[in-house]
PDB file of N, CA and C in Angstrom:
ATOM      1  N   UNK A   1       0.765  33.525 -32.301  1.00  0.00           N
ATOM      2  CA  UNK A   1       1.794  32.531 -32.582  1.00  0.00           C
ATOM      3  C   UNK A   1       1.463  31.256 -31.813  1.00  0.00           C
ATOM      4  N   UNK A   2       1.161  30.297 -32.257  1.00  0.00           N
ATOM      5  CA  UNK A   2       1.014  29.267 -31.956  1.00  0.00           C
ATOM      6  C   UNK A   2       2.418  28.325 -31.400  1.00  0.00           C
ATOM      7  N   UNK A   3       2.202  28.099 -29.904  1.00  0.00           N
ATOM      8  CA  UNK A   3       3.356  27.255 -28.879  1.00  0.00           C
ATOM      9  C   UNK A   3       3.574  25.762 -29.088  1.00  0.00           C
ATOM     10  N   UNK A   4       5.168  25.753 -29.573  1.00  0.00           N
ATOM     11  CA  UNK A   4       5.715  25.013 -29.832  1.00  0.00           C
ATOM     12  C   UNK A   4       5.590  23.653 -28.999  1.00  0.00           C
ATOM     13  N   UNK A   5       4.682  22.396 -29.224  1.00  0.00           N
ATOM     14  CA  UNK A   5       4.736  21.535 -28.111  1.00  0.00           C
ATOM     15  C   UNK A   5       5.978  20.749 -28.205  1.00  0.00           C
ATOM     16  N   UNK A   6       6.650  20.206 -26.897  1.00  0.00           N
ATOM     17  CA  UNK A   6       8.037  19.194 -27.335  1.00  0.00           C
ATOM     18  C   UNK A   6       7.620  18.218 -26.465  1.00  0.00           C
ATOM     19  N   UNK A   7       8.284  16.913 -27.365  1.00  0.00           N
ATOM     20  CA  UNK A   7       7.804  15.685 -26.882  1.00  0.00           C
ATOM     21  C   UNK A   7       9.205  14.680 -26.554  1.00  0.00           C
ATOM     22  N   UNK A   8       9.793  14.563 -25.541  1.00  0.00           N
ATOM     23  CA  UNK A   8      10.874  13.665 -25.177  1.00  0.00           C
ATOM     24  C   UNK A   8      10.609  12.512 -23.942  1.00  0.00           C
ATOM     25  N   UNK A   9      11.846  11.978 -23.520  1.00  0.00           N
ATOM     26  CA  UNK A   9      12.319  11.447 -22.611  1.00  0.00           C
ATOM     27  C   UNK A   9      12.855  12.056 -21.937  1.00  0.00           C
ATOM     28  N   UNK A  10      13.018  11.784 -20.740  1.00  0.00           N
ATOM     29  CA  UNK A  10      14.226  11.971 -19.498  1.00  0.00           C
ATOM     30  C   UNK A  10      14.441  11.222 -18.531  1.00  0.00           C
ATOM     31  N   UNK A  11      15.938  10.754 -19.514  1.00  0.00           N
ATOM     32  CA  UNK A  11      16.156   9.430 -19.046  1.00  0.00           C
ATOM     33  C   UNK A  11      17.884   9.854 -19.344  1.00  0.00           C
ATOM     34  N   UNK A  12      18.451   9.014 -18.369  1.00  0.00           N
ATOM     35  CA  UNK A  12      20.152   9.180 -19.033  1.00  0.00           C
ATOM     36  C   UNK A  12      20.153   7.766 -20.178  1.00  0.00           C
ATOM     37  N   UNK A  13      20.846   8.236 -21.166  1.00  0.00           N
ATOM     38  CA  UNK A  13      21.687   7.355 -21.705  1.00  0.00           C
ATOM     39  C   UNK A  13      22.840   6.992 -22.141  1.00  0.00           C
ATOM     40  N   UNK A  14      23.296   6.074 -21.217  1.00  0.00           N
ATOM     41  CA  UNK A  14      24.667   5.530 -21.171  1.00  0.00           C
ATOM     42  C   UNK A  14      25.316   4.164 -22.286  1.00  0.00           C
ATOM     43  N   UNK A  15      24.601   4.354 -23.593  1.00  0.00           N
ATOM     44  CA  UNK A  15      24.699   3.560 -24.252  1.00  0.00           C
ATOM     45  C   UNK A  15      23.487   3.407 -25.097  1.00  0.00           C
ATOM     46  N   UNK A  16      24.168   3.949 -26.717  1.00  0.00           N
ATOM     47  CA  UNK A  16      22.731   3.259 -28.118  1.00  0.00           C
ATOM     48  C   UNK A  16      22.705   2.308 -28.502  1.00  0.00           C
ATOM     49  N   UNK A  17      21.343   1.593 -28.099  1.00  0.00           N
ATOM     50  CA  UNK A  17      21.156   0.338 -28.714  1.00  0.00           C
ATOM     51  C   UNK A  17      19.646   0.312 -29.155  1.00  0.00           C
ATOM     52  N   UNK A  18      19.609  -0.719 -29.479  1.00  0.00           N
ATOM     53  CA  UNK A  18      18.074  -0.596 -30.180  1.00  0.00           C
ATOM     54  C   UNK A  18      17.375  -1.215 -29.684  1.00  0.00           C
ATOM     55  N   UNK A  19      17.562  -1.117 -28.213  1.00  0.00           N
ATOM     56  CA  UNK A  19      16.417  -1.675 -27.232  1.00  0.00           C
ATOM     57  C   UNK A  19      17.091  -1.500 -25.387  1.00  0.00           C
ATOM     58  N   UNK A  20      15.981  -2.054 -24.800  1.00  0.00           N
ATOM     59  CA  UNK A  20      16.422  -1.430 -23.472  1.00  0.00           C
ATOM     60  C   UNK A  20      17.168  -3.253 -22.961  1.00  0.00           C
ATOM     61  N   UNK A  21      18.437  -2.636 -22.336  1.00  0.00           N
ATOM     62  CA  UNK A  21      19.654  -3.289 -21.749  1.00  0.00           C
ATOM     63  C   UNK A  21      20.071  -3.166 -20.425  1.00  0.00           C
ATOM     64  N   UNK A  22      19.988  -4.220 -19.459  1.00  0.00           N
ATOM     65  CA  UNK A  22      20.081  -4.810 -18.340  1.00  0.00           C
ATOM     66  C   UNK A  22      21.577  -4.311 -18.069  1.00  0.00           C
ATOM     67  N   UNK A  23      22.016  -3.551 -17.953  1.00  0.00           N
ATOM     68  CA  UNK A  23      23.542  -2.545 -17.635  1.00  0.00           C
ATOM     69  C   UNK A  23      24.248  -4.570 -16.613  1.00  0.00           C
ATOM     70  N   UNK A  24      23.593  -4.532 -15.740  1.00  0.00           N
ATOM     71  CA  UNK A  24      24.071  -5.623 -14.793  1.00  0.00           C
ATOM     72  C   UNK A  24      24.047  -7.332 -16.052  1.00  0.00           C
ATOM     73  N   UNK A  25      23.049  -7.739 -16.353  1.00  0.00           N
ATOM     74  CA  UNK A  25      23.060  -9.610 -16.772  1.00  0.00           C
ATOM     75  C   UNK A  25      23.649  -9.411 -17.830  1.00  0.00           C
ATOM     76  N   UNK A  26      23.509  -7.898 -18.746  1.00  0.00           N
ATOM     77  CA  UNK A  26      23.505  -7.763 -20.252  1.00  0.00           C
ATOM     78  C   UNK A  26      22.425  -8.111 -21.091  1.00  0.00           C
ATOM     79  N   UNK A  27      21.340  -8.685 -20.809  1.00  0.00           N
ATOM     80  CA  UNK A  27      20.197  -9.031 -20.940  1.00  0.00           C
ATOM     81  C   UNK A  27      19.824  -7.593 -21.867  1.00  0.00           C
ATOM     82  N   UNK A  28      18.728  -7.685 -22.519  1.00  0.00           N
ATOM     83  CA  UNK A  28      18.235  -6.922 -23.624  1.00  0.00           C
ATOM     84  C   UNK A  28      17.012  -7.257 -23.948  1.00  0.00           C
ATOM     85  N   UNK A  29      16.142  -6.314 -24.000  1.00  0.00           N
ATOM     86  CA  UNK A  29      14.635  -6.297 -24.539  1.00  0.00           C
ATOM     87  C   UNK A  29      14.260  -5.532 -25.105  1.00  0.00           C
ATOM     88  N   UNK A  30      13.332  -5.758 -26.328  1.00  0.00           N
ATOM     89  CA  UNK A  30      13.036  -5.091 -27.553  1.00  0.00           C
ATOM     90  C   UNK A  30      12.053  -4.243 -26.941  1.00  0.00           C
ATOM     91  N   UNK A  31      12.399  -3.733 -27.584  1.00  0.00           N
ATOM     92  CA  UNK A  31      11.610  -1.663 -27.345  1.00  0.00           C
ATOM     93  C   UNK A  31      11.393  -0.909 -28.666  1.00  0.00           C
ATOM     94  N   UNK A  32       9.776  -0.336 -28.210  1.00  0.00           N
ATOM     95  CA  UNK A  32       9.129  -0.061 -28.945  1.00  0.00           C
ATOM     96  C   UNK A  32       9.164   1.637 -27.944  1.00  0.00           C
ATOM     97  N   UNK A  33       9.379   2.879 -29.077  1.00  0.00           N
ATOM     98  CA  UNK A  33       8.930   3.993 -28.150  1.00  0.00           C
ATOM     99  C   UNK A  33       7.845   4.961 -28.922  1.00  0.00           C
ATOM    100  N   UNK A  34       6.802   4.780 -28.407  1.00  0.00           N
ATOM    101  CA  UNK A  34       5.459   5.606 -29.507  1.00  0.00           C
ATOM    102  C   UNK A  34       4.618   6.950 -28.424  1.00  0.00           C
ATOM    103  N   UNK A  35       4.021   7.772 -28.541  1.00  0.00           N
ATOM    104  CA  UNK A  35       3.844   8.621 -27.932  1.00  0.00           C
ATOM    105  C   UNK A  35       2.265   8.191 -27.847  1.00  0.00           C
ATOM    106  N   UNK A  36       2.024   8.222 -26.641  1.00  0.00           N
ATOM    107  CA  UNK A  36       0.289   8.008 -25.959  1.00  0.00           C
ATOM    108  C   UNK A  36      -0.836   8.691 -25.886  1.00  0.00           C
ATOM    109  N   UNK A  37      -1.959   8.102 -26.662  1.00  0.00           N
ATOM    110  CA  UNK A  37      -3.075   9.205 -26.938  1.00  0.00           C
ATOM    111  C   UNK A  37      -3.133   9.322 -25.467  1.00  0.00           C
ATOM    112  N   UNK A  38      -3.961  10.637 -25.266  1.00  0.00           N
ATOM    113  CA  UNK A  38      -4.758  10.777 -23.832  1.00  0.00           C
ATOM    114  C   UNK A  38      -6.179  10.153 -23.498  1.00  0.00           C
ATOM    115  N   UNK A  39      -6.627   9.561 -24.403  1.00  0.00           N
ATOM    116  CA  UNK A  39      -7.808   9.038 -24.293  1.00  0.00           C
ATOM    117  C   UNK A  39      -7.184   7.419 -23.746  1.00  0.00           C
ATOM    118  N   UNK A  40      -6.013   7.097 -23.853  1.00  0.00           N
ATOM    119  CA  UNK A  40      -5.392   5.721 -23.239  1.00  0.00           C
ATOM    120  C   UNK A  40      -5.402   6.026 -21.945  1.00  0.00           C
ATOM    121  N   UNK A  41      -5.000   7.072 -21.400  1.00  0.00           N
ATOM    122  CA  UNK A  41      -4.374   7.225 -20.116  1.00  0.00           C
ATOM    123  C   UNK A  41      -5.081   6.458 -18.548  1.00  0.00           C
ATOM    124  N   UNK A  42      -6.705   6.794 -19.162  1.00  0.00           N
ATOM    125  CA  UNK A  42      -7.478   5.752 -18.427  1.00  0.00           C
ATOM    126  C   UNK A  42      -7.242   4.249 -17.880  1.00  0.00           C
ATOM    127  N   UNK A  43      -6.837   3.448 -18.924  1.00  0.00           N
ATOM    128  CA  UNK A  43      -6.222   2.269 -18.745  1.00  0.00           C
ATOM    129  C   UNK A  43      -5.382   2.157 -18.360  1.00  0.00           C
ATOM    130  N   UNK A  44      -4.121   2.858 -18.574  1.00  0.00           N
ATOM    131  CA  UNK A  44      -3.047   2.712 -17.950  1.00  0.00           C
ATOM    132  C   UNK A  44      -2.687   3.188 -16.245  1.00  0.00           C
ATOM    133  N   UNK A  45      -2.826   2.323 -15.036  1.00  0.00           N
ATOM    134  CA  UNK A  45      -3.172   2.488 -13.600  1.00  0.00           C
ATOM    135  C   UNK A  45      -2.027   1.683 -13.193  1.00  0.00           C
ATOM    136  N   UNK A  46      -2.149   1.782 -12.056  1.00  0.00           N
ATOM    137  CA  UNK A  46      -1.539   1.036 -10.817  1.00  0.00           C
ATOM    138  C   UNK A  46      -2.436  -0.591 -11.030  1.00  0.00           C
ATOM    139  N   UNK A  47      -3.880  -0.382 -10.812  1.00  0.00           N
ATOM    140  CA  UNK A  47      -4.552  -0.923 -10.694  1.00  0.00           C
ATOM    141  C   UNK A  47      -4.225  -2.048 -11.606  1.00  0.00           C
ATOM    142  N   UNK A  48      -3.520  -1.845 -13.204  1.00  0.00           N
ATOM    143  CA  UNK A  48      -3.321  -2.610 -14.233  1.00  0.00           C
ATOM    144  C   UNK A  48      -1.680  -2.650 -14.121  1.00  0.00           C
ATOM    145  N   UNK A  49      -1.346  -2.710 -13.454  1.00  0.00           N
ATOM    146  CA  UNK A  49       0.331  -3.098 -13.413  1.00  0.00           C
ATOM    147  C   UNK A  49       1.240  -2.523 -13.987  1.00  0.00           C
ATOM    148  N   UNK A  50       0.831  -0.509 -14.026  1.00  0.00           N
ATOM    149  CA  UNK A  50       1.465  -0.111 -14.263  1.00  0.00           C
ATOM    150  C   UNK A  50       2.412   0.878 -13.243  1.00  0.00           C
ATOM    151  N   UNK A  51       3.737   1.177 -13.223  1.00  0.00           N
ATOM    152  CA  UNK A  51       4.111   1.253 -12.028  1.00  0.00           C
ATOM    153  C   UNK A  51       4.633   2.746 -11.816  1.00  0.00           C
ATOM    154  N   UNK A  52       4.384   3.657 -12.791  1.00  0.00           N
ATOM    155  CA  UNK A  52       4.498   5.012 -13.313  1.00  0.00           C
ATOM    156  C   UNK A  52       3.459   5.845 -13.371  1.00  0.00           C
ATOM    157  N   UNK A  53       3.828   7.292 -13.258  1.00  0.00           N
ATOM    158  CA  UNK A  53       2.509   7.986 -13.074  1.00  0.00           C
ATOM    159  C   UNK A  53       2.970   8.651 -14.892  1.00  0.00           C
ATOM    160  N   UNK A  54       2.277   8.171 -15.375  1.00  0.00           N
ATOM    161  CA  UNK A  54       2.274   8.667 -17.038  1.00  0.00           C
ATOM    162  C   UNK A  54       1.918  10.400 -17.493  1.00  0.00           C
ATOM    163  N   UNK A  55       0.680  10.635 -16.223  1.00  0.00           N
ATOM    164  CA  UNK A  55       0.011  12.007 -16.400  1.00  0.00           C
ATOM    165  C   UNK A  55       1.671  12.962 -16.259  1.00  0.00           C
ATOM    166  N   UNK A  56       2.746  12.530 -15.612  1.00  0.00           N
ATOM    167  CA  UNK A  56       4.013  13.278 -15.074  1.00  0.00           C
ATOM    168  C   UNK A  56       4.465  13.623 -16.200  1.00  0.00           C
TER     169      UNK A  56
END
């Protein structure tokens, strides 16, 4: 039997909108949510201003 992979977030959400929202200015920015080859993962560093460990 072949294992079911699942692919989410974990994140609270306190509100649907169709993009990510500044809870404090109200401010809003368009968001895109796509799932990441592993052959990207290389690029994506500290080193390049990213501020998350993605492999998590």
């Amino acid at each position: 039997m072949k294992k079911k992979l699942e692919h989410g977030i974990d994140i609270e959400i306190d509100e649907l909108t169709n993009s990510i929202k500044n809870i404090i200015s109200g401010d809003s920015f368009p968001t895109e949510v796509s799932i990441i080859a592993k052959s990207d993962l290389k690029n994506i560093t500290k080193k390049n201003d990213w501020l998350f460990d993605w492999k998590f």
